[in-house]
N, C-alpha and C. Protein backbone atom coordinates (compact mmCIF):
# COMPACT_ATOMS: atom_id res chain seq x y z
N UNK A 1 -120.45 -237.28 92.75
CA UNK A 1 -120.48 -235.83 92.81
C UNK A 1 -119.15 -235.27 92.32
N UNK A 2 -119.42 -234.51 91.03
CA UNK A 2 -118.10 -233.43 90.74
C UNK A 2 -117.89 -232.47 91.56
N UNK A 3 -116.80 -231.73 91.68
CA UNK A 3 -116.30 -231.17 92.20
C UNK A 3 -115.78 -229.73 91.00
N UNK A 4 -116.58 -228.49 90.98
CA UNK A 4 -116.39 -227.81 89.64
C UNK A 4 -115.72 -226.59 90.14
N UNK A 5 -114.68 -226.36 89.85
CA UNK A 5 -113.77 -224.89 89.94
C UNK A 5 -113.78 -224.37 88.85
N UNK A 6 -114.43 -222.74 88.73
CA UNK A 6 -114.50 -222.17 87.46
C UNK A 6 -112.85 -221.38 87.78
N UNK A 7 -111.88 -221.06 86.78
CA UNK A 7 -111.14 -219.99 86.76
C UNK A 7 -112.38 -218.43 86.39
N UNK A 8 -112.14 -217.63 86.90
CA UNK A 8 -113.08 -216.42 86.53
C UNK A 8 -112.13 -215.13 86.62
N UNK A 9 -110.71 -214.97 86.58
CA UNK A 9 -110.00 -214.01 86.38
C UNK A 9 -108.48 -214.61 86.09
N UNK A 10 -107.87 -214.01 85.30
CA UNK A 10 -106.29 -214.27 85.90
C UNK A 10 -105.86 -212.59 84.86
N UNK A 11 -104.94 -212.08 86.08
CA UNK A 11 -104.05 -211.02 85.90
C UNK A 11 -102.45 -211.29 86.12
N UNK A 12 -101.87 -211.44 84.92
CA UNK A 12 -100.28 -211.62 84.88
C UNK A 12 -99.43 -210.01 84.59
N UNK A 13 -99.01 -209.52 85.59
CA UNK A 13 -97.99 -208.27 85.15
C UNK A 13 -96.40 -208.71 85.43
N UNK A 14 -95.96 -208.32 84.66
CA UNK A 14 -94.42 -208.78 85.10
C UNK A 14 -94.34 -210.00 85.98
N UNK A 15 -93.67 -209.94 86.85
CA UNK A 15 -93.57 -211.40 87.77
C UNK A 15 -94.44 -211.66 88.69
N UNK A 16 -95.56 -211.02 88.67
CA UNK A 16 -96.99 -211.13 89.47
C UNK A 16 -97.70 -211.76 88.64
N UNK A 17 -98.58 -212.54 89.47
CA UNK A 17 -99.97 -213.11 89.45
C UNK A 17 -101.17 -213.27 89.99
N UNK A 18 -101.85 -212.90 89.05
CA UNK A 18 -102.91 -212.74 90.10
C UNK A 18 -104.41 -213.55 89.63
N UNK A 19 -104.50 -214.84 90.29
CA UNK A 19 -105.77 -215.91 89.84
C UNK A 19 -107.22 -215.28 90.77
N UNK A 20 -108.19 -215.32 90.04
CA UNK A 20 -109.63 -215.40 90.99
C UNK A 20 -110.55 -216.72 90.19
N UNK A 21 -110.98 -217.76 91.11
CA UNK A 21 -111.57 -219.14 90.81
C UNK A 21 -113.09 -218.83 91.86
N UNK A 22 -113.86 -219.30 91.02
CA UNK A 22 -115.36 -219.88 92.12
C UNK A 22 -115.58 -221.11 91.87
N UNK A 23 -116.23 -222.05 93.12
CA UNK A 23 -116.00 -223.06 93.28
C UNK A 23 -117.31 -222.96 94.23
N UNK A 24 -118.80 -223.13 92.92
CA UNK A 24 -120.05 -223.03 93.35
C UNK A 24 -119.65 -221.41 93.87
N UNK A 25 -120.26 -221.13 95.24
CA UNK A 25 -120.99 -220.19 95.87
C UNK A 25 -119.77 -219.44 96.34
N UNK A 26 -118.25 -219.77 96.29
CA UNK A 26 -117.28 -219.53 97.09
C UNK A 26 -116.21 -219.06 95.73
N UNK A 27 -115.36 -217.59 96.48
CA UNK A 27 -114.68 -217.42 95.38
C UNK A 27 -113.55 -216.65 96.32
N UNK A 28 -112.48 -217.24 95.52
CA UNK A 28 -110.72 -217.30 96.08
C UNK A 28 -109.94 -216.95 94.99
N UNK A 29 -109.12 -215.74 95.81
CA UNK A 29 -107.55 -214.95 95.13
C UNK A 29 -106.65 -215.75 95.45
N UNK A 30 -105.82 -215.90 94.31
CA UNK A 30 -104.18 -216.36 94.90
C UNK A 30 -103.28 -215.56 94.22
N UNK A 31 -102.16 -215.23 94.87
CA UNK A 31 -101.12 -214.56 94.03
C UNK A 31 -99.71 -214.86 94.96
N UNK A 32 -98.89 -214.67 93.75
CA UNK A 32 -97.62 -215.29 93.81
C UNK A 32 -97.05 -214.14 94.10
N UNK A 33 -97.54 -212.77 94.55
CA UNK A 33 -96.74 -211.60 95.13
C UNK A 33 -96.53 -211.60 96.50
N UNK A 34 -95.93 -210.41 97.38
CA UNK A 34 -95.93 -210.08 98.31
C UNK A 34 -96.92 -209.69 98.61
N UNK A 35 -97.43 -209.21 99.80
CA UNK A 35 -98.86 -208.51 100.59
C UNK A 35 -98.59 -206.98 100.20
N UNK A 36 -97.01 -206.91 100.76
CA UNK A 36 -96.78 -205.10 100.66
C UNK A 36 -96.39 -204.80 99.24
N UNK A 37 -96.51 -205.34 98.31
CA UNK A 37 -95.98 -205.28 96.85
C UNK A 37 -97.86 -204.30 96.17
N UNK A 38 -97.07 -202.83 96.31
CA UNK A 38 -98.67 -202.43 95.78
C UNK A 38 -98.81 -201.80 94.52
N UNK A 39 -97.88 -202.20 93.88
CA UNK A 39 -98.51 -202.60 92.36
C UNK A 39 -99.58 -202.68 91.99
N UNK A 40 -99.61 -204.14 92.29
CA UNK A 40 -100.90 -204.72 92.11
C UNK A 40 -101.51 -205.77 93.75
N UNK A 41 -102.27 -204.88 93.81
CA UNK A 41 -102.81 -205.46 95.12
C UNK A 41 -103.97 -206.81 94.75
N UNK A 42 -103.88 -207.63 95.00
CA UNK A 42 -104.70 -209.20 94.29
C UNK A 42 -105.93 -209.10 95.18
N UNK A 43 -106.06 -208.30 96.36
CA UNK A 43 -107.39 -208.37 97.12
C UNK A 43 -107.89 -207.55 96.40
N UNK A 44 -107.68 -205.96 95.89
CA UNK A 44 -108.50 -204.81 94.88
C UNK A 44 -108.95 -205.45 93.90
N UNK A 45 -108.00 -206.64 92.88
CA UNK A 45 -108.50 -207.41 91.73
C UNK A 45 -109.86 -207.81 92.37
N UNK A 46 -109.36 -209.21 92.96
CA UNK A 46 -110.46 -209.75 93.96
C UNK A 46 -111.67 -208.88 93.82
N UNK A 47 -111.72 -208.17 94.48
CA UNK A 47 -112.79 -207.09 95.09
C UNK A 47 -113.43 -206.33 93.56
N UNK A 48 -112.51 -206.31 92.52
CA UNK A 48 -113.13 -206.10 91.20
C UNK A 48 -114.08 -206.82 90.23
N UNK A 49 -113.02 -208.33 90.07
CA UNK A 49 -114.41 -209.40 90.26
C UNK A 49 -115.33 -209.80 90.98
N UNK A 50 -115.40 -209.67 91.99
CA UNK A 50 -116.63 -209.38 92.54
C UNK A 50 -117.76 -208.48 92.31
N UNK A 51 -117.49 -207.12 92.00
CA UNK A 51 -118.30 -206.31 91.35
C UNK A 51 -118.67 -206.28 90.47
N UNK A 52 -117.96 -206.90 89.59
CA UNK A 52 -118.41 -207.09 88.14
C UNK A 52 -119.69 -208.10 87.71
């Protein structure tokens, strides 16, 4: 059995990052920012791919 992680977003601004991966049925943000850094908030991304 493979084990398949799609990448399905990445947002780079200045020294932020912001990854969204699904992995089958399950799908996960990571970012290399702060929480209170609201720039760019990586849960709103998140929450964008998802809608899309």
């Amino acid at each position: 059995m493979q084990n398949k992680t799609h990448l399905r977003f990445l947002l780079a601004l200045g020294n932020k990052k912001v990854i969204v991966t699904q992995d089958q049925q399950q799908w996960q943000a990571y970012s290399n920012g702060h929480p209170r850094d609201r720039r760019v908030s990586a849960e709103r991304v998140y929450q964008a791919v998802l809608v899309r």
